[in-house]
Protein backbone atom coordinates (compact mmCIF):
# COMPACT_ATOMS: atom_id res chain seq x y z
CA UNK A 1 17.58 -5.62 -34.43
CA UNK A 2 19.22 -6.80 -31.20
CA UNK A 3 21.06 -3.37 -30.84
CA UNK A 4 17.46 -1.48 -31.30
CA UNK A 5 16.10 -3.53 -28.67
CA UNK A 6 19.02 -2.82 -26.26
CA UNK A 7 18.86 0.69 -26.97
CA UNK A 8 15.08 0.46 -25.67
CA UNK A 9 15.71 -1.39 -22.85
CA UNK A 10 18.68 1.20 -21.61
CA UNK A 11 16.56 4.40 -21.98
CA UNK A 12 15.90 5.93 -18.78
CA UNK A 13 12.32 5.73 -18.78
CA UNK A 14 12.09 1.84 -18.86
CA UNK A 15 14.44 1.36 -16.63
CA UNK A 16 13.06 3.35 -13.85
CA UNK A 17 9.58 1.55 -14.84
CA UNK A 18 11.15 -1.58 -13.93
CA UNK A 19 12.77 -0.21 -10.62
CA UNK A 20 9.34 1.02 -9.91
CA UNK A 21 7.37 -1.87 -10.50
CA UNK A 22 9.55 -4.15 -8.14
CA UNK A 23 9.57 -1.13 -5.49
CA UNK A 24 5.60 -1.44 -5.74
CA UNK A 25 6.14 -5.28 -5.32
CA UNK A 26 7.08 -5.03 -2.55
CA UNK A 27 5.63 -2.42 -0.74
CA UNK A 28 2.56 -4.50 -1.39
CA UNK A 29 4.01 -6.95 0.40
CA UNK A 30 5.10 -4.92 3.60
CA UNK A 31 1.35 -3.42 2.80
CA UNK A 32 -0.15 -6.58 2.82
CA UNK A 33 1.42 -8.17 5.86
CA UNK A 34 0.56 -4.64 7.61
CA UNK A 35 -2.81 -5.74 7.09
CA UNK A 36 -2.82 -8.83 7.55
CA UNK A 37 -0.69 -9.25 10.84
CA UNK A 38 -1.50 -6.31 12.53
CA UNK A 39 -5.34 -4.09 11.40
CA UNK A 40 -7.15 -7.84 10.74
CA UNK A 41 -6.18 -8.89 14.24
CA UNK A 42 -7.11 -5.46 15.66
CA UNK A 43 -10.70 -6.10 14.63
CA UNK A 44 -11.17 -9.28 15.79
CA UNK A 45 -10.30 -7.88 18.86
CA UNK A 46 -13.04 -5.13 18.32
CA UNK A 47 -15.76 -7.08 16.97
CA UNK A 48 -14.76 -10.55 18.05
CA UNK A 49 -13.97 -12.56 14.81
CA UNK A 50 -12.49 -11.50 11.78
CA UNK A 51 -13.96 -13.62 9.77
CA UNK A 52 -17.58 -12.74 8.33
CA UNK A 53 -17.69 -15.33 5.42
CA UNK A 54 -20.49 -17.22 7.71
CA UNK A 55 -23.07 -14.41 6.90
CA UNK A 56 -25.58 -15.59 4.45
CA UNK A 57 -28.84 -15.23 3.92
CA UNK A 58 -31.43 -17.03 1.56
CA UNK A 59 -34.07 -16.22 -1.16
CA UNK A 60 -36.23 -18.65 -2.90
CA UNK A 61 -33.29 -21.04 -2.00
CA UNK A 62 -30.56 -19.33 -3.12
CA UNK A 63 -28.06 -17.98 -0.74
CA UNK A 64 -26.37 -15.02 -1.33
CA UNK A 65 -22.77 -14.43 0.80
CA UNK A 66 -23.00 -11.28 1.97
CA UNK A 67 -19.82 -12.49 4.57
CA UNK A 68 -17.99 -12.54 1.51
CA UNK A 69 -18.61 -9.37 0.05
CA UNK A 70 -17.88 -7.89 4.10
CA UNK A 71 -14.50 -9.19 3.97
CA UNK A 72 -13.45 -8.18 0.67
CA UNK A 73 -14.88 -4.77 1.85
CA UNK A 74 -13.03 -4.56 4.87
CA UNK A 75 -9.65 -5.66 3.52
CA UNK A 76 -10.13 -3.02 0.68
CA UNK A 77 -10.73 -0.90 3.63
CA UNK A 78 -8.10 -1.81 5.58
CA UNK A 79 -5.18 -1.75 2.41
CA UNK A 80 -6.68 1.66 1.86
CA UNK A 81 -5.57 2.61 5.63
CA UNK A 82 -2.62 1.08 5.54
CA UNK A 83 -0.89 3.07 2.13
CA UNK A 84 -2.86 6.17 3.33
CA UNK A 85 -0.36 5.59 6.63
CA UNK A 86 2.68 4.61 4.91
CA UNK A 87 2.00 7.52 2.39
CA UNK A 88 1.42 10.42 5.29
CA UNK A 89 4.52 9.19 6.75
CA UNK A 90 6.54 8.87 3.72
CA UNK A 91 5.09 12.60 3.13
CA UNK A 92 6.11 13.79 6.87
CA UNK A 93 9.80 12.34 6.76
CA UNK A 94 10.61 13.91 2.89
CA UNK A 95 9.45 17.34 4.50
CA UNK A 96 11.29 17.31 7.81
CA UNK A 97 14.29 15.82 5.52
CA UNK A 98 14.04 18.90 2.69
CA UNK A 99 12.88 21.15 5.49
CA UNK A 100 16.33 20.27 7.04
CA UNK A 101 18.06 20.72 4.14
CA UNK A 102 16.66 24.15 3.36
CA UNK A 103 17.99 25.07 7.40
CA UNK A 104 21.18 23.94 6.05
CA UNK A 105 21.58 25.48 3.08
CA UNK A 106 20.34 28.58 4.61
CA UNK A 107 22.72 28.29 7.29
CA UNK A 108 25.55 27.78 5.32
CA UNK A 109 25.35 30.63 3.24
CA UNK A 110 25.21 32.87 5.94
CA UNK A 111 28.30 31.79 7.19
C-alpha cells in the first residue's frame, strides 16, 4: 500500500502539479503586492481616495454598500491588469529568447 502510494506521488504529472501550484502561490503574491503597492496607490492619486467603502445609499431603511461592491470591482480590475502585464511580458521575453535561439541555431549551421 505504501509503495502504491509512492509510486503516485513520483509520477511526473503530480509532481509538476505541485511545482505549479507553489509557482502560482506565489506569483499571486508578487501579483498581489503589484496591486496593492503600486495600481491602488495610482488611483488614489487619480481620483483622490482609494477607498470607496463609504458609498451607501438607503431604501426603506436598509442600506445597501455599493462602496463595497466598487472596491471588490476595482481590485478584480486591477489583478486582471496586473497578470495581463506580467503575462504580455512573460510572452515578449520567451519570444525574443526562442527568437534568439532560432538566430543561433540558424547561424550555427551555416557555419
Amino acid at each position: 500500500m505504501l509503495s502504491g502510494f509512492k509510486q503516485f506521488i513520483l509520477r511526473g504529472n503530480v509532481v509538476d502539479m505541485a511545482v505549479g501550484v507553489v509557482i502560482g502561490a506565489a506569483f499571486a503574491t508578487v501579483v498581489t503586492a503589484f496591486t496593492k503597492d503600486l495600481l491602488t496607490p495610482l488611483i488614489a492619486a487619480l481620483v483622490g481616495k482609494p477607498d470607496f467603502s463609504s458609498i451607501t445609499f438607503t431604501v426603506n431603511g436598509t442600506a445597501f454598500a455599493v462602496g463595497d461592491f466598487i472596491n471588490a470591482l476595482v481590485a478584480f480590475l486591477l489583478v486582471a491588469v496586473a497578470v495581463y502585464f506580467f503575462g504580455s511580458l512573460r510572452s515578449a521575453v520567451s519570444c525574443s529568447c526562442a527568437a534568439g535561439i532560432v538566430n543561433r541555431q540558424a547561424h550555427l549551421s551555416r557555419s
